[in-house]
N, C-alpha and C. Protein backbone atom coordinates (compact mmCIF):
# COMPACT_ATOMS: atom_id res chain seq x y z
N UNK A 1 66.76 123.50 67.14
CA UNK A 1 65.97 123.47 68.34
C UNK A 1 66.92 123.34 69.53
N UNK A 2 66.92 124.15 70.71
CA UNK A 2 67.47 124.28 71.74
C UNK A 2 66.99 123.09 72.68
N UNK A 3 68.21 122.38 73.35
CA UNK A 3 67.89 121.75 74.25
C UNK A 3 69.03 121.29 75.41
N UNK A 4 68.52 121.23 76.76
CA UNK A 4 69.57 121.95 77.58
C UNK A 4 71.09 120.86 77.47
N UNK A 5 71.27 120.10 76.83
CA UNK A 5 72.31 119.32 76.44
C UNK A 5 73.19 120.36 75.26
N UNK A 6 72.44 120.77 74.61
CA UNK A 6 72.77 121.76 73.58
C UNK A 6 71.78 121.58 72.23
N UNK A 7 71.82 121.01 71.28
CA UNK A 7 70.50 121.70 70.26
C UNK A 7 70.70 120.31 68.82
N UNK A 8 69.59 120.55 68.56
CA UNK A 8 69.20 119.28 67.30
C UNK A 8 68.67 120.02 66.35
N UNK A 9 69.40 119.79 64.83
CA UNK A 9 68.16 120.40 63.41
C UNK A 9 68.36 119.47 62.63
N UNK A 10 67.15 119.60 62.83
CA UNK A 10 66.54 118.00 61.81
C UNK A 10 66.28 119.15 60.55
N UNK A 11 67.14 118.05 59.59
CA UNK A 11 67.78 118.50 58.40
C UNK A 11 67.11 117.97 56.91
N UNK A 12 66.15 116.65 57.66
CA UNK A 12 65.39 116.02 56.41
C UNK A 12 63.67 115.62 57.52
N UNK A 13 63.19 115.57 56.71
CA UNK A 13 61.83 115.12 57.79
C UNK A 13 60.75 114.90 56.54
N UNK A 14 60.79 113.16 56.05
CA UNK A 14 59.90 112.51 55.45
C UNK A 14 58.50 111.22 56.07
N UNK A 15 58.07 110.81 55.46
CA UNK A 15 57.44 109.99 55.99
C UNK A 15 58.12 108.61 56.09
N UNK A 16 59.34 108.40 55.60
CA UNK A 16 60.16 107.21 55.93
C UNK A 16 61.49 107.56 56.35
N UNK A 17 61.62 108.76 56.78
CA UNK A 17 63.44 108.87 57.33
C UNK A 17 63.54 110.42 57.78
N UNK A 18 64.34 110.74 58.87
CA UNK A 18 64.86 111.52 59.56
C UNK A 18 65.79 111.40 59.37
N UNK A 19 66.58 113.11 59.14
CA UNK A 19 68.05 113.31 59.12
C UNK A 19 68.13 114.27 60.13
N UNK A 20 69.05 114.41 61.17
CA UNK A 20 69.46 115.20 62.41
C UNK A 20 70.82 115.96 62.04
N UNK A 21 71.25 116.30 62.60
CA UNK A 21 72.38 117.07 63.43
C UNK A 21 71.94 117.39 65.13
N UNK A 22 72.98 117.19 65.68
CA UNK A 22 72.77 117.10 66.76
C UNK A 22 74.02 117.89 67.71
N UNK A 23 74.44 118.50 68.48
CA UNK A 23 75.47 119.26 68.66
C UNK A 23 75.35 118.61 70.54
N UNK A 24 76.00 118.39 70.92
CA UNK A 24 75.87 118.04 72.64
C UNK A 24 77.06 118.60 73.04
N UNK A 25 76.87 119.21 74.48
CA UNK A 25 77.84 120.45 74.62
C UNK A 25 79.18 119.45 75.67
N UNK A 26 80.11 119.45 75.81
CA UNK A 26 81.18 118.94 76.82
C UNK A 26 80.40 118.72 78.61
N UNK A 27 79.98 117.43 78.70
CA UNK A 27 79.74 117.61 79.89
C UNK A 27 78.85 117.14 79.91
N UNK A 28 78.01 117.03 78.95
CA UNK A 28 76.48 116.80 78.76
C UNK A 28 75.62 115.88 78.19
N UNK A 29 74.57 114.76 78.87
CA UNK A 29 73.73 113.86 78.31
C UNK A 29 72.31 113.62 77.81
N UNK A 30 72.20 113.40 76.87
CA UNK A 30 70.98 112.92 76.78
C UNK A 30 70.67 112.25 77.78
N UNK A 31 68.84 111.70 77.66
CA UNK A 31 68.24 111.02 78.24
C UNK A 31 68.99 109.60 78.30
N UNK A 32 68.86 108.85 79.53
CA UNK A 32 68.80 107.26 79.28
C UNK A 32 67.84 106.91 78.77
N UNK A 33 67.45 106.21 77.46
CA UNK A 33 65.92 105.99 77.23
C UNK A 33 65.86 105.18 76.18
N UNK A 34 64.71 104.36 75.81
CA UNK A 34 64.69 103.64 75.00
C UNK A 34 63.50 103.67 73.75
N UNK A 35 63.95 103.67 71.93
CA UNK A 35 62.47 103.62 72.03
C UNK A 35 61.57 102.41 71.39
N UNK A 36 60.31 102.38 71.20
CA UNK A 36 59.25 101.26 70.87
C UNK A 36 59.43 101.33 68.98
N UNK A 37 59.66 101.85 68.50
CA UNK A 37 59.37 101.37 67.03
C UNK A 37 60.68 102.23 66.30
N UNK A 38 61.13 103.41 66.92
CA UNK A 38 62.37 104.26 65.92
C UNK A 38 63.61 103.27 65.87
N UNK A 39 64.07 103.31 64.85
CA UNK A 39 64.90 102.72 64.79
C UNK A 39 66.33 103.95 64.18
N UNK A 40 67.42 103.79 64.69
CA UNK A 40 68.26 105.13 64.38
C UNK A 40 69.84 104.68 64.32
N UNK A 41 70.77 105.28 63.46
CA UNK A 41 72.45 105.25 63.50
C UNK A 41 72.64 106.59 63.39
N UNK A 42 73.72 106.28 64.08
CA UNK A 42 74.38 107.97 64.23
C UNK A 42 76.07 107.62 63.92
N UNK A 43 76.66 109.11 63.78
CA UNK A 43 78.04 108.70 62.49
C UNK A 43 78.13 109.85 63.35
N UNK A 44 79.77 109.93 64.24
CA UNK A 44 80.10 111.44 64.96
C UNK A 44 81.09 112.14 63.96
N UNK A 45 80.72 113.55 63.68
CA UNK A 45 81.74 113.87 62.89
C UNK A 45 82.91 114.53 63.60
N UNK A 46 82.89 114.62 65.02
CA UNK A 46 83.61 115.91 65.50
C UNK A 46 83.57 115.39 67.24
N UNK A 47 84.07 114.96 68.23
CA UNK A 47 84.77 114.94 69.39
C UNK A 47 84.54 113.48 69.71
N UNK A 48 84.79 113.49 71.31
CA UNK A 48 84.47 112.39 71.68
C UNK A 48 82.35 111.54 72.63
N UNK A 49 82.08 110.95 71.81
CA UNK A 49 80.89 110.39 72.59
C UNK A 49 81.46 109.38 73.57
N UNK A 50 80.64 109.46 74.61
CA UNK A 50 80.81 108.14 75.59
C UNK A 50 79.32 107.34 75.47
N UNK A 51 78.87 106.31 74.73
CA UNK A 51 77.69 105.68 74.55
C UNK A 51 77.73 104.70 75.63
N UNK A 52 76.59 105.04 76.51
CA UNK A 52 75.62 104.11 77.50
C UNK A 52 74.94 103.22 76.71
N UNK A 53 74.81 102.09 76.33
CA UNK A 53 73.93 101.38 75.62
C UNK A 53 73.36 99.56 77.10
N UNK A 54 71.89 99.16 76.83
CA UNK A 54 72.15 97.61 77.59
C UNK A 54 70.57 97.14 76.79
N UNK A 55 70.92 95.92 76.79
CA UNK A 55 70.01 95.05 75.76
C UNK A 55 68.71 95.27 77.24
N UNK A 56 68.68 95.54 78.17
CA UNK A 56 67.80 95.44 79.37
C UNK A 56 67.86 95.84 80.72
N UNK A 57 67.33 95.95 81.86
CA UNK A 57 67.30 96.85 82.97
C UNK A 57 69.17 96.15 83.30
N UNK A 58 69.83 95.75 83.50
CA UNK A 58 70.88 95.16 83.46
C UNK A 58 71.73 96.80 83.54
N UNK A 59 73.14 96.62 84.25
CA UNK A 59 73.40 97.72 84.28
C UNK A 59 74.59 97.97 82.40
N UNK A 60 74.42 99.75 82.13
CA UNK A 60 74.91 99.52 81.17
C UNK A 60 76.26 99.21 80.48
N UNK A 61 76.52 99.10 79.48
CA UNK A 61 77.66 98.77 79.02
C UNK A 61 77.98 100.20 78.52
N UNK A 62 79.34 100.81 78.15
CA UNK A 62 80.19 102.19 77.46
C UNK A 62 81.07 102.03 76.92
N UNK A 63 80.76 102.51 75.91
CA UNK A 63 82.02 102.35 74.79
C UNK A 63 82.32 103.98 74.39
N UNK A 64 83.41 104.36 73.88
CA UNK A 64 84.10 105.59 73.24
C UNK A 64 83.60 105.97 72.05
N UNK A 65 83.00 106.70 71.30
CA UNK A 65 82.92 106.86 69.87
C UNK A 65 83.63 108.19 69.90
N UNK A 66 84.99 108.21 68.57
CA UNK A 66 85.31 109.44 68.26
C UNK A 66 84.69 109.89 66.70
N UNK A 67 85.68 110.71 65.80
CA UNK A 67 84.79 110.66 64.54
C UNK A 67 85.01 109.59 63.53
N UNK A 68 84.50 109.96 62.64
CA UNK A 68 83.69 108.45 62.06
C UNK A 68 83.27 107.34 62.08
N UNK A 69 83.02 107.02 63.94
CA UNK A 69 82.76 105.98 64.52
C UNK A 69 80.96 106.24 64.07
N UNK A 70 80.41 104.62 63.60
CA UNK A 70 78.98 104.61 63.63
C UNK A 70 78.28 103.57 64.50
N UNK A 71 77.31 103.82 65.18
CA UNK A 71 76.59 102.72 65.55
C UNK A 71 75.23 102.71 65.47
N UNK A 72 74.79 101.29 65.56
CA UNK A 72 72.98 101.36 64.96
C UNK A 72 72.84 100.92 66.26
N UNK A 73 71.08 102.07 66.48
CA UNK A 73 70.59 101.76 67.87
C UNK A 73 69.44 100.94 67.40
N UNK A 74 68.96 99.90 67.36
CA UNK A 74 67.60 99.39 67.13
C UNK A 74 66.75 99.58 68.41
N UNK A 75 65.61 99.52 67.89
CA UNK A 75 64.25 99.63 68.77
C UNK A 75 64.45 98.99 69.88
N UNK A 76 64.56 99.13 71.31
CA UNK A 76 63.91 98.66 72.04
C UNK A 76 65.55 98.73 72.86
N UNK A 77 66.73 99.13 72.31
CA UNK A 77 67.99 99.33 73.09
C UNK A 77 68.06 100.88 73.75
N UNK A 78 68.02 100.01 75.10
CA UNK A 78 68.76 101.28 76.21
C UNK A 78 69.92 102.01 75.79
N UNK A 79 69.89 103.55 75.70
CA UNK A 79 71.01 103.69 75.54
C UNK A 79 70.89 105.97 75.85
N UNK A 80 72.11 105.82 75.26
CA UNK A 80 72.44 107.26 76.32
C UNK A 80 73.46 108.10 75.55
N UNK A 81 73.92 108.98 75.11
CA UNK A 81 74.79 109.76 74.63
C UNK A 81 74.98 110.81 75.33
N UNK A 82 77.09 110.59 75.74
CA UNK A 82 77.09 111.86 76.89
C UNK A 82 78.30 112.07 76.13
N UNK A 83 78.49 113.45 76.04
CA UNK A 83 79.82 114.48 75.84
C UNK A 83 80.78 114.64 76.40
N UNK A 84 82.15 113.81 76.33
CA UNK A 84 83.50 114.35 77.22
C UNK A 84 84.25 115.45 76.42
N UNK A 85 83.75 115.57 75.22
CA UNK A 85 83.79 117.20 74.92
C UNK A 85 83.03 117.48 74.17
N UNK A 86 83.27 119.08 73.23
CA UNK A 86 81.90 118.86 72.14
C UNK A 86 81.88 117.84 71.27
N UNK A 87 80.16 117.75 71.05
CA UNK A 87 80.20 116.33 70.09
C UNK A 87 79.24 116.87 68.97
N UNK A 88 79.51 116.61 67.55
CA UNK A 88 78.93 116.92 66.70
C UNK A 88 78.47 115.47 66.08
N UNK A 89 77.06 114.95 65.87
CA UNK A 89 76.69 113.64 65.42
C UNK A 89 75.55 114.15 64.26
N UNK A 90 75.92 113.20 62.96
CA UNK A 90 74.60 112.90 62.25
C UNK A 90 73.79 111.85 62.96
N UNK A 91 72.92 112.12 62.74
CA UNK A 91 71.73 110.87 62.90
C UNK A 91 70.72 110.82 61.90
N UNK A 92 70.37 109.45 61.58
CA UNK A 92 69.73 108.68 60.91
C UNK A 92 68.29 108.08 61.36
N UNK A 93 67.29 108.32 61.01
CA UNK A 93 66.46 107.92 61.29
C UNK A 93 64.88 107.06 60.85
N UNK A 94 63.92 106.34 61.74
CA UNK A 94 62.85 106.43 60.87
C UNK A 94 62.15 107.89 61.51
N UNK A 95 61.18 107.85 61.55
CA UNK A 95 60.27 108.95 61.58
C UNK A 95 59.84 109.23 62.60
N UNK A 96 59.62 108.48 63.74
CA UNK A 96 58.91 108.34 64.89
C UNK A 96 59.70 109.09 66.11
N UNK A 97 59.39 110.50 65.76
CA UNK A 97 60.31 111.68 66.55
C UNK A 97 59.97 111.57 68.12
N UNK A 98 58.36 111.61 68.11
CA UNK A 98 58.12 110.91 69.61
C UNK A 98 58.06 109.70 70.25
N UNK A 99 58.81 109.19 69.72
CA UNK A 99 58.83 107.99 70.17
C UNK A 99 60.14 107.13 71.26
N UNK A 100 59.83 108.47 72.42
CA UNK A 100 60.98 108.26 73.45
C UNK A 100 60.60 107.58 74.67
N UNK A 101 60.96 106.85 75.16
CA UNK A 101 60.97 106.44 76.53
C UNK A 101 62.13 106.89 77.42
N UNK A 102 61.74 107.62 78.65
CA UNK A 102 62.94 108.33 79.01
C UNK A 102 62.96 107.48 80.21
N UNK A 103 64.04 106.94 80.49
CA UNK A 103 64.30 105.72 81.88
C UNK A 103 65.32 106.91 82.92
N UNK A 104 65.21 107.81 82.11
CA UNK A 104 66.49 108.54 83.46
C UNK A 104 66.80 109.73 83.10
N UNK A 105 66.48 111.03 83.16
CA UNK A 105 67.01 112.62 83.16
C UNK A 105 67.68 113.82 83.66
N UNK A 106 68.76 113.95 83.44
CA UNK A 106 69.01 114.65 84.61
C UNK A 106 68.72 116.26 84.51
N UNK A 107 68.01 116.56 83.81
CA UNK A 107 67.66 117.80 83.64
C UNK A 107 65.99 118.29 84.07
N UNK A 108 65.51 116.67 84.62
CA UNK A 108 64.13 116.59 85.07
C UNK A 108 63.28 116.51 84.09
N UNK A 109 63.05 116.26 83.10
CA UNK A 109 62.01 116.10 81.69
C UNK A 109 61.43 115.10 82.22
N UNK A 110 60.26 115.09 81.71
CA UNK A 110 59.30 114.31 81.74
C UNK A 110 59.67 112.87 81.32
N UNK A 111 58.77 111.66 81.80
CA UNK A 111 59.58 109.71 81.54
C UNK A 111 59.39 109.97 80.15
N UNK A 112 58.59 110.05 79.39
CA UNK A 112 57.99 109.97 77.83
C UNK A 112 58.09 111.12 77.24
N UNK A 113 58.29 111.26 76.00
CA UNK A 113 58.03 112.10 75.14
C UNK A 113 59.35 112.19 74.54
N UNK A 114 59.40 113.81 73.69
CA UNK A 114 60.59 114.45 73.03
C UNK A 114 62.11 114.16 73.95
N UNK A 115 63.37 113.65 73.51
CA UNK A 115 64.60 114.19 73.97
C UNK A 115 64.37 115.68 75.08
């Protein structure tokens, strides 16, 4: 699935777990956003991530992930994935695909819904 960061294929899709791929192009972020019940880790296989993450409206904290760096996002953490080059990530998931809160876009998407 195309999306203007660059594109996601969800690779498993059960009633207890999501498997992603996720490709984000050099330059480029996801939403700031948080969500209510998904709970998710992601494992980069391929460049560098810069992760926005904050326990609350508080401004955020950034850390580096290169490959085989993992981190678990639990429910209810702010957080953000941006590309200082290409980034290739698995992600891990529960199920709850809509289950986004978008606090910030820069591509103009809507506050709620899909990435």
């Amino acid at each position: 699935m195309e999306k203007p960061w660059g594109y996601e294929l969800i690779w498993a899709h059960t009633d207890r777990y999501v498997g992603k791929l996720l490709k984000i192009n050099a330059g480029q972020a996801l939403s700031y956003q948080f969500h209510r019940q998904k709970d998710e880790t992601i494992y980069v296989l391929s460049g560098t991530l810069r992760l926005h993450y904050s326990e609350d409206d508080g401004p955020a904290s950034v850390i580096e992930l290169g490959p085989g760096s993992v981190f678990h996002i639990r429910c209810g953490l702010r957080h953000r994935f941006e590309a200082t080059e290409d980034v290739e990530l698995l992600e891990a998931s529960t199920p709850e695909l809509d289950d986004v809160v978008r606090l910030e876009d820069r591509y103009g998407r809507a506050p709620e819904k899909t990435q």
